[in-house]
PDB file of N, CA and C in Angstrom:
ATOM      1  N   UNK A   1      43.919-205.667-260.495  1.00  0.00           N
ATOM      2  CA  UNK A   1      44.346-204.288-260.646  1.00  0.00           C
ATOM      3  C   UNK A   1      45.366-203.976-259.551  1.00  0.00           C
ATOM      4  N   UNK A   2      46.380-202.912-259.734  1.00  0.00           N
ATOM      5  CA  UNK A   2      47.556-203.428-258.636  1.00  0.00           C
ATOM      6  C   UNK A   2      47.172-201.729-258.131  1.00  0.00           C
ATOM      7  N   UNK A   3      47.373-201.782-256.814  1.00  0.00           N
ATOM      8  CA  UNK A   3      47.511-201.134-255.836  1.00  0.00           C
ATOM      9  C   UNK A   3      48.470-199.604-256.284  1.00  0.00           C
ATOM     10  N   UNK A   4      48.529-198.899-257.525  1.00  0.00           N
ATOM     11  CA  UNK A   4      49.693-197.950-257.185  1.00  0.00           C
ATOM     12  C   UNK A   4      49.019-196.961-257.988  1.00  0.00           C
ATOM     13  N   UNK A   5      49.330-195.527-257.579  1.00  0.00           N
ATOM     14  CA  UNK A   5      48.656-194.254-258.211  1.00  0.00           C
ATOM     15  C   UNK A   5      49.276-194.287-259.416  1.00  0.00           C
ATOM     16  N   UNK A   6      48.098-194.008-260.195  1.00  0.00           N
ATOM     17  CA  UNK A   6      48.748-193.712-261.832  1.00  0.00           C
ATOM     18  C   UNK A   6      49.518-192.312-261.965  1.00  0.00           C
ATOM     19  N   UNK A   7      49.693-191.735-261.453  1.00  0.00           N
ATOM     20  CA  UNK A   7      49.755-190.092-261.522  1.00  0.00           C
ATOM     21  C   UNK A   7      51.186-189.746-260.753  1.00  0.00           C
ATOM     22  N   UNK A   8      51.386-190.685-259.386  1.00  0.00           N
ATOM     23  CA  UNK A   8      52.497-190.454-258.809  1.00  0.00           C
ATOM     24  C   UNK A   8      53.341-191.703-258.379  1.00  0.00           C
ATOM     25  N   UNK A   9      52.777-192.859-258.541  1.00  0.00           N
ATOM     26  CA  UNK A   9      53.542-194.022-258.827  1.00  0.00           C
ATOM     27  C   UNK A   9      53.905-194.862-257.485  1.00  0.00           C
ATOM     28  N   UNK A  10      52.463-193.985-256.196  1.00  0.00           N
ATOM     29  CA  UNK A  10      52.856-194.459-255.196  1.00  0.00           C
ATOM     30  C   UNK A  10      52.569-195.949-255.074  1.00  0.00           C
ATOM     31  N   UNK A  11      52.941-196.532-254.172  1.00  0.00           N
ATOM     32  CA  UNK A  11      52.680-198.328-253.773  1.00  0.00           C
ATOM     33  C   UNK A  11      52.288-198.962-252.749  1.00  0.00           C
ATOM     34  N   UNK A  12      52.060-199.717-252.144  1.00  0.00           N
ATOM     35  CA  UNK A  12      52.264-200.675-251.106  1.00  0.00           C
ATOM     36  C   UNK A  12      53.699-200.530-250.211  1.00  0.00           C
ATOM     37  N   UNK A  13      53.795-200.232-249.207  1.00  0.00           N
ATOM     38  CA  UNK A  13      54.880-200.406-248.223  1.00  0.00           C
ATOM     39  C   UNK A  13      54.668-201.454-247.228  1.00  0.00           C
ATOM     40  N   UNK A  14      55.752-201.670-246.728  1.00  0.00           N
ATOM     41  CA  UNK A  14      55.326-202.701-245.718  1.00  0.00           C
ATOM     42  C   UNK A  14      56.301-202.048-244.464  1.00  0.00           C
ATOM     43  N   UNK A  15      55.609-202.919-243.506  1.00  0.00           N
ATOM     44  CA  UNK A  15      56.332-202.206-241.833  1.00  0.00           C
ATOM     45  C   UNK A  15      55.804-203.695-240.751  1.00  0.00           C
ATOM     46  N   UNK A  16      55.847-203.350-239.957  1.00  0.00           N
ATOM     47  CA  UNK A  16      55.051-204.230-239.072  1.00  0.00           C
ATOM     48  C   UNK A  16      53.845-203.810-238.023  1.00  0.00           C
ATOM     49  N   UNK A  17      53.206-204.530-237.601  1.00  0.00           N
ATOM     50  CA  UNK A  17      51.985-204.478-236.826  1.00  0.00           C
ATOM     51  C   UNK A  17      52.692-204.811-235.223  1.00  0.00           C
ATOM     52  N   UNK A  18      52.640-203.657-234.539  1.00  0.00           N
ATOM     53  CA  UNK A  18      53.307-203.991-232.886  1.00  0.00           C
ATOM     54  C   UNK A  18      52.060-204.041-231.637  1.00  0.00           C
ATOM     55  N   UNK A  19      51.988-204.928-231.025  1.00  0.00           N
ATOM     56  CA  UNK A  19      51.320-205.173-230.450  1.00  0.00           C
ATOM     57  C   UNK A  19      51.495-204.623-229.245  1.00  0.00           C
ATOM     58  N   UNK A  20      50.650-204.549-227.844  1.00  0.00           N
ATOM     59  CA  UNK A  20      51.034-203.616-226.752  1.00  0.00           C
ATOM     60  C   UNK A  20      52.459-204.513-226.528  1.00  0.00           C
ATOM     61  N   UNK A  21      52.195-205.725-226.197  1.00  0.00           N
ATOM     62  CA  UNK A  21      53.003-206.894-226.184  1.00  0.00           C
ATOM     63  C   UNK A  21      54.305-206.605-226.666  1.00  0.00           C
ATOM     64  N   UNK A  22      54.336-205.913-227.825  1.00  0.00           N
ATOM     65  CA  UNK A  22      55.888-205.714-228.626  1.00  0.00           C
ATOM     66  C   UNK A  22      55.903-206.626-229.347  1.00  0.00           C
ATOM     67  N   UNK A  23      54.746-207.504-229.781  1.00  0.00           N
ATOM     68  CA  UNK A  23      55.226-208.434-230.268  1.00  0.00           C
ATOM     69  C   UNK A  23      55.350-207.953-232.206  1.00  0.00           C
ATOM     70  N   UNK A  24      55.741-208.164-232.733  1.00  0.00           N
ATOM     71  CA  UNK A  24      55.718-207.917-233.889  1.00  0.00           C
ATOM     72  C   UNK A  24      55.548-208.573-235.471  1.00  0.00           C
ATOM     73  N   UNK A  25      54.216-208.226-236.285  1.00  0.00           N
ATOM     74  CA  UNK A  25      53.986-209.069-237.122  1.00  0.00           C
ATOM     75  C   UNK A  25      54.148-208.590-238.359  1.00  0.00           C
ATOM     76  N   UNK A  26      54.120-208.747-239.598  1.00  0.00           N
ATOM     77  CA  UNK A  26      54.265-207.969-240.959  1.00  0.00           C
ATOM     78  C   UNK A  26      52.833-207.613-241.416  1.00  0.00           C
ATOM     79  N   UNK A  27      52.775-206.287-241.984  1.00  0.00           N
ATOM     80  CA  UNK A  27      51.450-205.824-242.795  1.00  0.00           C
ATOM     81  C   UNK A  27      51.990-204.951-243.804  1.00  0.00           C
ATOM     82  N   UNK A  28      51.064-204.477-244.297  1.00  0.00           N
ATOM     83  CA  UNK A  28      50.869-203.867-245.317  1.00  0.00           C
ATOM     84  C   UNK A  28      50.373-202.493-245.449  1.00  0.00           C
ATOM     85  N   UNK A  29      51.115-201.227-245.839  1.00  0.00           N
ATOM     86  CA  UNK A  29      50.307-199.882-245.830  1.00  0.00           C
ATOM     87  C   UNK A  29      49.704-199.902-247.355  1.00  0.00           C
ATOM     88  N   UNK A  30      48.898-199.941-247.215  1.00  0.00           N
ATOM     89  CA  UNK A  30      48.039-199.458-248.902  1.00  0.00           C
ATOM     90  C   UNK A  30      48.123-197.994-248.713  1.00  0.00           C
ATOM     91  N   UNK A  31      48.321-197.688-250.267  1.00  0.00           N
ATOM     92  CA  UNK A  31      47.951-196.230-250.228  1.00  0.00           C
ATOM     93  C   UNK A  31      46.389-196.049-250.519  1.00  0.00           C
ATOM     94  N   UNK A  32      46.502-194.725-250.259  1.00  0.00           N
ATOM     95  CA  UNK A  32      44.562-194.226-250.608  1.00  0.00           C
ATOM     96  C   UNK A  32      44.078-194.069-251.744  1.00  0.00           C
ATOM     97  N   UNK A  33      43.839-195.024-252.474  1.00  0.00           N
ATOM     98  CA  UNK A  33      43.686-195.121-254.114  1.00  0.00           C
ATOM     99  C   UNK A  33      41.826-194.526-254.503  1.00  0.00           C
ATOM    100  N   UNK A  34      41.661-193.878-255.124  1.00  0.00           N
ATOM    101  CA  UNK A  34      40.442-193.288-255.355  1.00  0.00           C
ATOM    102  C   UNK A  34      40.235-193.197-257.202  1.00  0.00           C
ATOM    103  N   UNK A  35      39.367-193.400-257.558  1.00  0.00           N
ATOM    104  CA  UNK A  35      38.825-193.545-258.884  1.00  0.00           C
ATOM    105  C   UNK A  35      38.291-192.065-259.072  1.00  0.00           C
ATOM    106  N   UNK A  36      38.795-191.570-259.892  1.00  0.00           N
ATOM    107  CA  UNK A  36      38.095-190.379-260.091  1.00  0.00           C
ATOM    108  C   UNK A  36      37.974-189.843-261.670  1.00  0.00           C
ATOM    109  N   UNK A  37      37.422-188.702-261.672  1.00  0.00           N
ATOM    110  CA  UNK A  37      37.687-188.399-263.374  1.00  0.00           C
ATOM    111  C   UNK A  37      37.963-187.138-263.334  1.00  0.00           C
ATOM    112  N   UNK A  38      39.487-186.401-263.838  1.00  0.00           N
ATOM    113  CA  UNK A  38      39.491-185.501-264.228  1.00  0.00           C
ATOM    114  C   UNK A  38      39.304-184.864-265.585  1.00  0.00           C
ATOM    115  N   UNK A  39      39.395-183.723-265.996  1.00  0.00           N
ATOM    116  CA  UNK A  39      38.769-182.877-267.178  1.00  0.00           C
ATOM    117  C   UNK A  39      40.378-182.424-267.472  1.00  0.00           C
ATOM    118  N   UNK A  40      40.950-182.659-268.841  1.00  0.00           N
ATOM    119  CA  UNK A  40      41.862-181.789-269.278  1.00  0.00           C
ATOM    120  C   UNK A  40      41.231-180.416-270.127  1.00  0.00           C
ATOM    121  N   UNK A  41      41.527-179.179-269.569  1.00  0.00           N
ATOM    122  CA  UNK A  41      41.034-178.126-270.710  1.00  0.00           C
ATOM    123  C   UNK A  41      41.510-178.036-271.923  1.00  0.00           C
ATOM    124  N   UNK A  42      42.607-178.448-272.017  1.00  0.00           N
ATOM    125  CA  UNK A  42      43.221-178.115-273.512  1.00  0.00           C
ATOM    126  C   UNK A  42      42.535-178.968-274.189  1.00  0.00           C
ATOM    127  N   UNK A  43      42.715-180.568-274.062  1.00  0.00           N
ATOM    128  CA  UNK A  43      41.688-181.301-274.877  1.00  0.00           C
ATOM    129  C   UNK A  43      40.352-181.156-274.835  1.00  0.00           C
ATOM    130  N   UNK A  44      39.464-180.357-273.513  1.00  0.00           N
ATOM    131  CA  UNK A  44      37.892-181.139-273.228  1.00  0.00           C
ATOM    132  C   UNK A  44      37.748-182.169-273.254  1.00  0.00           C
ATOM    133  N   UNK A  45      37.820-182.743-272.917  1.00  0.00           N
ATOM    134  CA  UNK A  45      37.751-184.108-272.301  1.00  0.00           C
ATOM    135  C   UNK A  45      37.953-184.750-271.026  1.00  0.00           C
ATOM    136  N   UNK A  46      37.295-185.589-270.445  1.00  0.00           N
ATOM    137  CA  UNK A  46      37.515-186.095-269.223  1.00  0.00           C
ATOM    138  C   UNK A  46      37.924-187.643-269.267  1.00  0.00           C
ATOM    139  N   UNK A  47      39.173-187.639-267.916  1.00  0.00           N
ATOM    140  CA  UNK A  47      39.793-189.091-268.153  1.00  0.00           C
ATOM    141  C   UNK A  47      39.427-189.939-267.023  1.00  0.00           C
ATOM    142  N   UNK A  48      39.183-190.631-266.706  1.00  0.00           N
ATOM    143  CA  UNK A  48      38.530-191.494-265.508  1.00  0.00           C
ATOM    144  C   UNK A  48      40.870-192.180-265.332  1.00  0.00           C
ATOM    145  N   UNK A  49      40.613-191.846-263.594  1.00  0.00           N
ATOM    146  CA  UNK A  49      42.324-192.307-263.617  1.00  0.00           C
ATOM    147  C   UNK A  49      41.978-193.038-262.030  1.00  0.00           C
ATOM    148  N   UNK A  50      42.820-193.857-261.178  1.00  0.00           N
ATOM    149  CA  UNK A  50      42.875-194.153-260.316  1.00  0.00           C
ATOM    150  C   UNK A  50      43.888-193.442-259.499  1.00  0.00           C
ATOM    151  N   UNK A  51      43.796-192.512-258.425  1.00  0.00           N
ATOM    152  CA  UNK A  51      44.724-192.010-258.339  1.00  0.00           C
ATOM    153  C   UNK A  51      45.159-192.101-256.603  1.00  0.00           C
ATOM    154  N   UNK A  52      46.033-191.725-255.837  1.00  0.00           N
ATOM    155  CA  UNK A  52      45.740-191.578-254.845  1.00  0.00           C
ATOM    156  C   UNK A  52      45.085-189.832-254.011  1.00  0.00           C
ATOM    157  N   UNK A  53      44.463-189.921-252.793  1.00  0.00           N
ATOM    158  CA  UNK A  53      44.135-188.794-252.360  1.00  0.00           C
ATOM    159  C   UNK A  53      45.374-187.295-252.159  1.00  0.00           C
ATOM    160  N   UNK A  54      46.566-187.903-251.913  1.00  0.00           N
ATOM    161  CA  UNK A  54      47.707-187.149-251.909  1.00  0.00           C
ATOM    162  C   UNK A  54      48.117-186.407-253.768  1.00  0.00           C
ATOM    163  N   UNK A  55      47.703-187.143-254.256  1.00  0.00           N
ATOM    164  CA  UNK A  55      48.060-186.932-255.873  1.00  0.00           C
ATOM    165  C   UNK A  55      46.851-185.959-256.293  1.00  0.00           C
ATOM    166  N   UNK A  56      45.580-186.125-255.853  1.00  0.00           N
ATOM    167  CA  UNK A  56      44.201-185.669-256.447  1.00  0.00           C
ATOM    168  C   UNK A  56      44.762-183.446-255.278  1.00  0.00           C
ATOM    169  N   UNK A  57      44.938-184.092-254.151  1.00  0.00           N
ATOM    170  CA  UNK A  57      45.557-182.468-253.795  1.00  0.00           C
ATOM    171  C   UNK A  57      46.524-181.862-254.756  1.00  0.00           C
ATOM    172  N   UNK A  58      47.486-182.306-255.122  1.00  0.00           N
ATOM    173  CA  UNK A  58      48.677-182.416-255.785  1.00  0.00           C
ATOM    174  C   UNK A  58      48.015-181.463-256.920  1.00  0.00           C
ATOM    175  N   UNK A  59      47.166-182.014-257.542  1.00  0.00           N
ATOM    176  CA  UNK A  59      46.668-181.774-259.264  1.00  0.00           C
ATOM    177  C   UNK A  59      45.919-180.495-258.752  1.00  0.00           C
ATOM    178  N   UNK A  60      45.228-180.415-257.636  1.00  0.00           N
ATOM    179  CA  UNK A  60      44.456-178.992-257.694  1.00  0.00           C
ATOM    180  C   UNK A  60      45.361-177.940-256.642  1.00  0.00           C
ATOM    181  N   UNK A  61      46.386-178.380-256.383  1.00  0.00           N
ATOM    182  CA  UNK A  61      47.486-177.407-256.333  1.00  0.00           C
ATOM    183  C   UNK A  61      47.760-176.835-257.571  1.00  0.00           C
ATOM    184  N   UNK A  62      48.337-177.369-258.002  1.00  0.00           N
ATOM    185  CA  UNK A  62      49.260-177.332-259.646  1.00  0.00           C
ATOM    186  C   UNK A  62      48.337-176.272-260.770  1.00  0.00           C
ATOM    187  N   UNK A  63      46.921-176.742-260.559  1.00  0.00           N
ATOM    188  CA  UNK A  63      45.921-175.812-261.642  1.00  0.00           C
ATOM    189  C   UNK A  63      45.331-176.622-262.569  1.00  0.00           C
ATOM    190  N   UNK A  64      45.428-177.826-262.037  1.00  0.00           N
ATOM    191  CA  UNK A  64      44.463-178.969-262.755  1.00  0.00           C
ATOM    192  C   UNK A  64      45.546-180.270-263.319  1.00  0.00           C
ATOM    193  N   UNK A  65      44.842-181.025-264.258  1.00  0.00           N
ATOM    194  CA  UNK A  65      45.372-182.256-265.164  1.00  0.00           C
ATOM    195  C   UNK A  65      46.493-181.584-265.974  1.00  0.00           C
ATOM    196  N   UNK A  66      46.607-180.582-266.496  1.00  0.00           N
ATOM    197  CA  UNK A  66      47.556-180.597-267.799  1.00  0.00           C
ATOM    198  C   UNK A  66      48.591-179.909-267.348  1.00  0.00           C
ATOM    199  N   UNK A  67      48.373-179.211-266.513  1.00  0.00           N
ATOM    200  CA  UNK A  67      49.655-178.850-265.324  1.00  0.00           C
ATOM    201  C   UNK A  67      50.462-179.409-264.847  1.00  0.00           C
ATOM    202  N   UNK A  68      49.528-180.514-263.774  1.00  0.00           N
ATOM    203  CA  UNK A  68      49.970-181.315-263.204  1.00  0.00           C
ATOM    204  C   UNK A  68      51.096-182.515-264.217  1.00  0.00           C
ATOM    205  N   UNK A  69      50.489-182.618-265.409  1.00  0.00           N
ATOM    206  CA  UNK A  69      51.015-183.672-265.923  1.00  0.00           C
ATOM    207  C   UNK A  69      52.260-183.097-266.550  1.00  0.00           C
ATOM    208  N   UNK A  70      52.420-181.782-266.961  1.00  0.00           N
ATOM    209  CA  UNK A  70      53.587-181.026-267.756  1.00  0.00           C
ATOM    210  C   UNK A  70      54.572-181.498-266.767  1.00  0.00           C
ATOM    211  N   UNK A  71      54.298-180.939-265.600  1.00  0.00           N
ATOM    212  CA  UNK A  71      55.749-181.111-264.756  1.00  0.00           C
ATOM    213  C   UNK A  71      55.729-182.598-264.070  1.00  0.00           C
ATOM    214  N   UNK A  72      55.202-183.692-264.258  1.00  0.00           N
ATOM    215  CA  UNK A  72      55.331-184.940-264.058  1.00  0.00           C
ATOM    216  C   UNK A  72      56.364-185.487-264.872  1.00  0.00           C
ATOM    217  N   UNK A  73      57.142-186.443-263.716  1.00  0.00           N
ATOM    218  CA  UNK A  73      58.699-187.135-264.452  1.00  0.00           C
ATOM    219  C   UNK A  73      57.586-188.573-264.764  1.00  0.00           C
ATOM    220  N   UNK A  74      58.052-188.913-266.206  1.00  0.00           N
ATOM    221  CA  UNK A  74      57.824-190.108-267.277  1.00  0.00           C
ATOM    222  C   UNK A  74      57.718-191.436-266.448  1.00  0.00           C
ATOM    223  N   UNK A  75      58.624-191.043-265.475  1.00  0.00           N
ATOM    224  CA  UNK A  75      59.022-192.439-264.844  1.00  0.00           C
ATOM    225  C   UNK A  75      58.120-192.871-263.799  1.00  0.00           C
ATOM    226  N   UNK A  76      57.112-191.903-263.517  1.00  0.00           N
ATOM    227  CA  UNK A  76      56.541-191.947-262.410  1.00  0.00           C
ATOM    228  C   UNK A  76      54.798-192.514-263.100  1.00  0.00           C
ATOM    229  N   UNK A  77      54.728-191.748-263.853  1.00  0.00           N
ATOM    230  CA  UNK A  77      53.272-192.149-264.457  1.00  0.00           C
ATOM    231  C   UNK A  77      53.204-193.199-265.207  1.00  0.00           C
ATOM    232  N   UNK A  78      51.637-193.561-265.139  1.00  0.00           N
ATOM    233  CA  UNK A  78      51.311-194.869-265.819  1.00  0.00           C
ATOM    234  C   UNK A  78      51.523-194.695-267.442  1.00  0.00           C
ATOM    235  N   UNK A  79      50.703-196.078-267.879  1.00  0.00           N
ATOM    236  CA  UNK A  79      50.921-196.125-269.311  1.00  0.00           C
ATOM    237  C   UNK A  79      49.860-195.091-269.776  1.00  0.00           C
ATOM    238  N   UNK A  80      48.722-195.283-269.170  1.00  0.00           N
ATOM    239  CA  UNK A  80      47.129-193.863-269.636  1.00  0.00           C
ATOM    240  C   UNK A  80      47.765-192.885-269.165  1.00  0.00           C
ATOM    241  N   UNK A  81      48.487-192.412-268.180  1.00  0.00           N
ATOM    242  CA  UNK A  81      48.663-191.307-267.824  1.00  0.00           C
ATOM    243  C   UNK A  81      49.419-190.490-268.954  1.00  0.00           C
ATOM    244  N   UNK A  82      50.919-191.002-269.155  1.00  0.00           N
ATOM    245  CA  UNK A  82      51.785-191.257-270.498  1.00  0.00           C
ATOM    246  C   UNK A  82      51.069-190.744-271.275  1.00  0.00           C
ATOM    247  N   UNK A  83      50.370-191.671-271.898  1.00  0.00           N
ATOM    248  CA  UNK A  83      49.471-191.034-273.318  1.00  0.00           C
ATOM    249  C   UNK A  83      48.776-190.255-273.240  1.00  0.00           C
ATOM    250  N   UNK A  84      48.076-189.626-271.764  1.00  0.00           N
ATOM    251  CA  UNK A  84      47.415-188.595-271.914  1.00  0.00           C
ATOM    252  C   UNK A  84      47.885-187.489-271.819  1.00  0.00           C
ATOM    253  N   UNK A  85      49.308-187.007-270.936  1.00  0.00           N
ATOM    254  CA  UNK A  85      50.222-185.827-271.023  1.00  0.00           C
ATOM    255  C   UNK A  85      50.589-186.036-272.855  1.00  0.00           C
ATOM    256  N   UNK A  86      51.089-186.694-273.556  1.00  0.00           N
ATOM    257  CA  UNK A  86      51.503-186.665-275.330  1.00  0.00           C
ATOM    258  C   UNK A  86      50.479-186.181-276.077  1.00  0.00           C
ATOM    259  N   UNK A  87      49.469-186.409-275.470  1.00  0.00           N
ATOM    260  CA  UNK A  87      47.932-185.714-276.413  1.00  0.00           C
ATOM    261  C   UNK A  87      47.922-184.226-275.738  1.00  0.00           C
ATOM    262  N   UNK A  88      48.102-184.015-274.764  1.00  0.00           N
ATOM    263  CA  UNK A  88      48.519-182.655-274.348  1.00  0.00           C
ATOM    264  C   UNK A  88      49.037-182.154-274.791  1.00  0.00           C
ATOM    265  N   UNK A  89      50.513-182.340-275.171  1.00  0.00           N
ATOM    266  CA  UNK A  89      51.503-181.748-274.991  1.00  0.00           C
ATOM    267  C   UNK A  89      51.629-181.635-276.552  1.00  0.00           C
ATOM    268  N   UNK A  90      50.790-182.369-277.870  1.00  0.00           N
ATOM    269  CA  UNK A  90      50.494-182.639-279.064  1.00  0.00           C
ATOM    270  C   UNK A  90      49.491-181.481-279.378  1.00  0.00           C
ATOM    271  N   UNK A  91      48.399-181.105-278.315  1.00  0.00           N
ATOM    272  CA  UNK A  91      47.614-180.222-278.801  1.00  0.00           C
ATOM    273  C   UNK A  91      48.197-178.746-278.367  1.00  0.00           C
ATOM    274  N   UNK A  92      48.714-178.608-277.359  1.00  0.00           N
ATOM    275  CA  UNK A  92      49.485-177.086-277.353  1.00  0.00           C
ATOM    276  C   UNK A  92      50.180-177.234-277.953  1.00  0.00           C
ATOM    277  N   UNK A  93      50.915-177.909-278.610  1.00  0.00           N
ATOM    278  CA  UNK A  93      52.028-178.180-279.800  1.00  0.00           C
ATOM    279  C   UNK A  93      50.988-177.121-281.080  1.00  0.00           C
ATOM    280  N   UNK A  94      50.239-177.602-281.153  1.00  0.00           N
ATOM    281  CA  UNK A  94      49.367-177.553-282.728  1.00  0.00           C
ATOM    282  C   UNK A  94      48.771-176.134-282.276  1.00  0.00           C
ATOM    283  N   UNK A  95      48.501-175.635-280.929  1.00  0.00           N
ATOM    284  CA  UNK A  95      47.928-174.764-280.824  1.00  0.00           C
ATOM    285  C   UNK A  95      48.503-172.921-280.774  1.00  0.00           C
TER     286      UNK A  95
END
């Protein structure tokens, strides 16, 4: 499973590890990836997403999942994420 928020498309960075020494080695920043499940209201339903902790603030800024996902750029979200803003955006369509 790869390391990147479904929701905001964050990743892996890299930098280095400096020692008092100065000496300098390569690592890795992971982001803060958390499993969670949110609830869309328009559908009822809840989606189990991996997201990061910066993204999960993000969404309860915004006023939840279907918010959050309206104003989300395509390019940024996953493939579940994708299909779950189109079922959204399919049922306020119909609604």
């Amino acid at each position: 499973m790869s390391r990147v928020c479904e929701l905001t498309g964050k990743g892996p960075m890299t930098g280095n590890t400096v020692s008092h020494a100065n000496n300098k080695s390569r690592r890795r920043f992971l982001p803060n990836l958390n499993e969670v499940t949110l609830i869309s209201d328009v559908l009822g339903q809840s989606f189990k997403l991996r997201i990061s902790a910066a993204a999960l603030r993000s969404v309860d800024h915004r006023g939840g999942l279907d918010a959050f996902l309206a104003k989300a750029k395509d390019d940024e979200l996953s493939a579940n994420a994708l299909k779950i803003k189109k079922e959204i955006a399919k049922a306020q369509a119909a609604a």
